[in-house]
Every structure is written in structure tokens, then in C-alpha cells.
C-alpha atoms as a PDB file:
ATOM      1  CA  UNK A   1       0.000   0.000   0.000  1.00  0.00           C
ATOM      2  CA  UNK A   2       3.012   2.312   0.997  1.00  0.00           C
ATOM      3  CA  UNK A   3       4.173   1.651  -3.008  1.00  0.00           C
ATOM      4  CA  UNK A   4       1.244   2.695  -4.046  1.00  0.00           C
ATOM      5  CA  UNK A   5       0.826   5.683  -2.321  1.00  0.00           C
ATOM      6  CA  UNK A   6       4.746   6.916  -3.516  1.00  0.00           C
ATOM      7  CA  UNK A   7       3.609   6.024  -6.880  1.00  0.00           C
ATOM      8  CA  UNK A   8       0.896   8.053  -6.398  1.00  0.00           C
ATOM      9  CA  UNK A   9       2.351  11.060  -5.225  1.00  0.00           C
ATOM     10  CA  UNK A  10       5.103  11.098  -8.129  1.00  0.00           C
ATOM     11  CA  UNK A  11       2.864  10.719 -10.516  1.00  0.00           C
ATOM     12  CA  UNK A  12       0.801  13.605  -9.584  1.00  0.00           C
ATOM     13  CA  UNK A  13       3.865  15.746  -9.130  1.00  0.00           C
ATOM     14  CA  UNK A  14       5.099  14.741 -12.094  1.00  0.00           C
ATOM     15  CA  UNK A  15       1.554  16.151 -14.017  1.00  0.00           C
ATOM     16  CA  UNK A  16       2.096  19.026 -12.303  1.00  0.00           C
ATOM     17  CA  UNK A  17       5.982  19.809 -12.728  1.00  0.00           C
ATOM     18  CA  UNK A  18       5.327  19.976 -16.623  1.00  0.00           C
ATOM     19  CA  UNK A  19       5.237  23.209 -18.082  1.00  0.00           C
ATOM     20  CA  UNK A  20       2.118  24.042 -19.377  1.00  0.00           C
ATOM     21  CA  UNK A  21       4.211  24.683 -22.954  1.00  0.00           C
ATOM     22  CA  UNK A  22       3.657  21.085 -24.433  1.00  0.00           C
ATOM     23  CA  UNK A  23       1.028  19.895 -26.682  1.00  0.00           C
ATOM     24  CA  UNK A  24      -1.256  20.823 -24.562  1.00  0.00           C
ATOM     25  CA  UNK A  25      -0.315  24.228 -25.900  1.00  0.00           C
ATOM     26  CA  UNK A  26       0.054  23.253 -29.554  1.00  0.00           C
ATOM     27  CA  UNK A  27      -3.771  21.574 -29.068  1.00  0.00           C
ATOM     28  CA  UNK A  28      -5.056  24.504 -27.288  1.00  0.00           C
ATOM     29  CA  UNK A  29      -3.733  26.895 -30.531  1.00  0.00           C
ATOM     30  CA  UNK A  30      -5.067  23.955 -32.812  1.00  0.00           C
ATOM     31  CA  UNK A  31      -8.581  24.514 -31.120  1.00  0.00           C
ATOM     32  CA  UNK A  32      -8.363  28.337 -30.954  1.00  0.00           C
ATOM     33  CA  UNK A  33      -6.699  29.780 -33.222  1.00  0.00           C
ATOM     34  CA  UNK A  34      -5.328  27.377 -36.820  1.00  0.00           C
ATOM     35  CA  UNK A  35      -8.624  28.302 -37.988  1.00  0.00           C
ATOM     36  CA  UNK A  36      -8.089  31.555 -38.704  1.00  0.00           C
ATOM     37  CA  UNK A  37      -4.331  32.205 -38.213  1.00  0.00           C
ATOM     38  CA  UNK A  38      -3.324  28.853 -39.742  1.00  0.00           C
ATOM     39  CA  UNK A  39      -1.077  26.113 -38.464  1.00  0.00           C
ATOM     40  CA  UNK A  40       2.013  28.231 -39.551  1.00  0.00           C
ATOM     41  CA  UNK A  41       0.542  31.725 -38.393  1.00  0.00           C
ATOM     42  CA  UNK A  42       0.838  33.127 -41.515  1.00  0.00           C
ATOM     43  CA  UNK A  43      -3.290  34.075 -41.941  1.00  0.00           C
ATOM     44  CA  UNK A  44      -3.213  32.016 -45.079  1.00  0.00           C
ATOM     45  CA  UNK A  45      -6.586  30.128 -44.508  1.00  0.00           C
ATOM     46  CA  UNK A  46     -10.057  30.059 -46.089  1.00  0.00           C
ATOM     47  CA  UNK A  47     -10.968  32.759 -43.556  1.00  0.00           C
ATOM     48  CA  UNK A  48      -7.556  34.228 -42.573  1.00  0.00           C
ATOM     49  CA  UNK A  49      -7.900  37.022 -45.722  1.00  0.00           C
ATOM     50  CA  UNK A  50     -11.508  37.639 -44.998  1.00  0.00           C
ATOM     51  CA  UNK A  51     -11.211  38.890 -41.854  1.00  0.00           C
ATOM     52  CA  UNK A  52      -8.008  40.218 -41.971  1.00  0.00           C
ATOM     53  CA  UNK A  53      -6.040  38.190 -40.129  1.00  0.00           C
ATOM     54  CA  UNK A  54      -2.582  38.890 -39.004  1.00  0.00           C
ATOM     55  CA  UNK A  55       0.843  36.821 -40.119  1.00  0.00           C
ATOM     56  CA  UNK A  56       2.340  36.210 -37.142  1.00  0.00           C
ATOM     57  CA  UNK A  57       5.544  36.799 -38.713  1.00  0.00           C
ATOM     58  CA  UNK A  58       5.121  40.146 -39.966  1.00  0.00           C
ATOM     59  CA  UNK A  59       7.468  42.452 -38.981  1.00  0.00           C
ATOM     60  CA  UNK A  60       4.517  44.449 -37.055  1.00  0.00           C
ATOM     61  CA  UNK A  61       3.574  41.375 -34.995  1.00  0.00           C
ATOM     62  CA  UNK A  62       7.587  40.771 -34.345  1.00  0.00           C
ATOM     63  CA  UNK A  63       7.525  44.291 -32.279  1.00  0.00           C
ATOM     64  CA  UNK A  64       4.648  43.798 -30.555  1.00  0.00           C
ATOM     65  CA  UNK A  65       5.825  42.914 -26.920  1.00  0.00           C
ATOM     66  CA  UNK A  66       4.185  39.824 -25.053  1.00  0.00           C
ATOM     67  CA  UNK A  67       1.951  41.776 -23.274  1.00  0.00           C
ATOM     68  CA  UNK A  68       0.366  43.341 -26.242  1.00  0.00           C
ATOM     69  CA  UNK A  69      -0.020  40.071 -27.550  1.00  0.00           C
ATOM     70  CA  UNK A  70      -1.818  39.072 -24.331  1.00  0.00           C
ATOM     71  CA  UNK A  71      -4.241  42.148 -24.489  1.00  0.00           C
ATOM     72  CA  UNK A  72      -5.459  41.731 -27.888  1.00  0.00           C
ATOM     73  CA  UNK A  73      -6.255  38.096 -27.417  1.00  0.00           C
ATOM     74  CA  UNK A  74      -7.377  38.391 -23.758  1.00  0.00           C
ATOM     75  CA  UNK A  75      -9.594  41.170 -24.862  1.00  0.00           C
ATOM     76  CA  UNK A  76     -10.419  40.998 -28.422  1.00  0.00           C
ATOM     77  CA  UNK A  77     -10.111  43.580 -31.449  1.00  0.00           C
ATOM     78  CA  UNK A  78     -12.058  44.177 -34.940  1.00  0.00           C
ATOM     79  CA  UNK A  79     -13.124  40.512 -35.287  1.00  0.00           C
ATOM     80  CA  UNK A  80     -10.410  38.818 -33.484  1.00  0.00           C
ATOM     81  CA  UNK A  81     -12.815  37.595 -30.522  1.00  0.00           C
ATOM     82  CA  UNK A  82     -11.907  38.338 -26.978  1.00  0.00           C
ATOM     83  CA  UNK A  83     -10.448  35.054 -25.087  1.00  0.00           C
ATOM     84  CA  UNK A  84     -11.491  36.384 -21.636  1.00  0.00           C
ATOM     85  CA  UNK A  85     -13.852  34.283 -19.443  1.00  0.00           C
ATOM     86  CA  UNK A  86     -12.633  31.592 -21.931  1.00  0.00           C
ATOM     87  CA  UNK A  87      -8.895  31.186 -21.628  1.00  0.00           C
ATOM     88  CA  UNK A  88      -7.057  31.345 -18.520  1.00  0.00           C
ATOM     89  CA  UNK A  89      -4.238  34.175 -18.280  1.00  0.00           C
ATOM     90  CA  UNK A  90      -1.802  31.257 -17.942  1.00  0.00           C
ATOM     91  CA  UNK A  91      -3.266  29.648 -21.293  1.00  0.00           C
ATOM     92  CA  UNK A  92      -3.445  33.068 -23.158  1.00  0.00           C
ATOM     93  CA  UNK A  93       0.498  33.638 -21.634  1.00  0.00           C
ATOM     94  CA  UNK A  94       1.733  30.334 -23.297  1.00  0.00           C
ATOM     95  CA  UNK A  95      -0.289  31.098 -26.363  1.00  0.00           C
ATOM     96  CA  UNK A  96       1.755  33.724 -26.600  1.00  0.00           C
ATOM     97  CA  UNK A  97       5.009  31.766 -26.394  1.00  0.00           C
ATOM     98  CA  UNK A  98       3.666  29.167 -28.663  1.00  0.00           C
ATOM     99  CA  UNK A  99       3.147  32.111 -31.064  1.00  0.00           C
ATOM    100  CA  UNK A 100       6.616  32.935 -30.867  1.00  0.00           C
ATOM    101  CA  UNK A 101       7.499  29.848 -31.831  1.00  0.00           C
ATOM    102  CA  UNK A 102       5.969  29.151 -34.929  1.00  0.00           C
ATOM    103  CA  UNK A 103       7.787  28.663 -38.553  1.00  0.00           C
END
């Protein structure tokens, strides 16, 4: 019983040490956002150009600090919808790093 309970009690540290930046992230993006912004970023979707959706790689996006990043998605602009009451901070924060990321 004692195994089981150190088992236990790794395994749930061991959820909880992993950074929230995994595919949990990449899923979350997949969910939220590829629809519009694309898998890439780059806008080029069926309804990227319609709405005028950003390329994440533009050189405007590239100077926008994290925190702007976090404002427009936490609170919406034009018809990107606002994320609030539906995304944690901590999600919208590593959406923002995932962002970063993307090639």
C-alpha cells in the first residue's frame, strides 16, 4: 500500500511539474486559433484574408511585446474575438510563447 501511495504522489507531481508549454499548448492553438491564423501563423486560410487576419511573422507582430499580444487576445479587437472568461491568463500567456514559436 506504501508503493502505491509513492507512486501516487510522483505521478501527480510529475503532471504538475510539466510546463504548461507542451502539446497541450500546440492543441489549445489547434482549437483556438489554426482556424483563422493557420497552423504556420501566416493568416493564409479560407478565412484568414476575410477577416483580416494577421501573419504572425510580420514584422509588425515581431515588435509587438508579449503583453500586447496578451491584451489583444485576452480582450479581443475588430473581429479577433476576446479570449477572456474563456482562456485562462496562464493559457493566453503560453499562447503567446507558442506564437513565438511558430515557422
Amino acid at each position: 500500500m506504501k508503493r502505491i501511495l509513492t507512486l501516487s504522489a510522483f505521478l501527480c507531481l510529475a503532471v504538475f511539474a510539466v510546463p504548461s508549454f507542451g502539446q497541450s499548448v500546440a492543441d489549445l492553438y489547434k482549437t483556438k486559433c489554426a482556424m483563422c491564423h493557420g497552423a504556420d501563423g501566416k493568416g493564409a486560410t479560407p478565412m484568414g484574408p476575410k477577416i483580416g487576419v494577421r501573419d504572425f511573422h510580420s514584422p509588425a507582430v515581431a515588435k509587438e511585446t508579449d503583453a500586447e499580444m496578451f491584451a489583444l487576445t485576452k480582450e479581443g479587437k475588430n473581429k479577433m474575438p476576446a479570449y477572456s472568461g474563456k482562456l485562462t491568463d496562464a493559457q493566453i500567456k503560453d499562447l503567446v510563447k507558442y506564437i513565438r514559436t511558430l515557422k
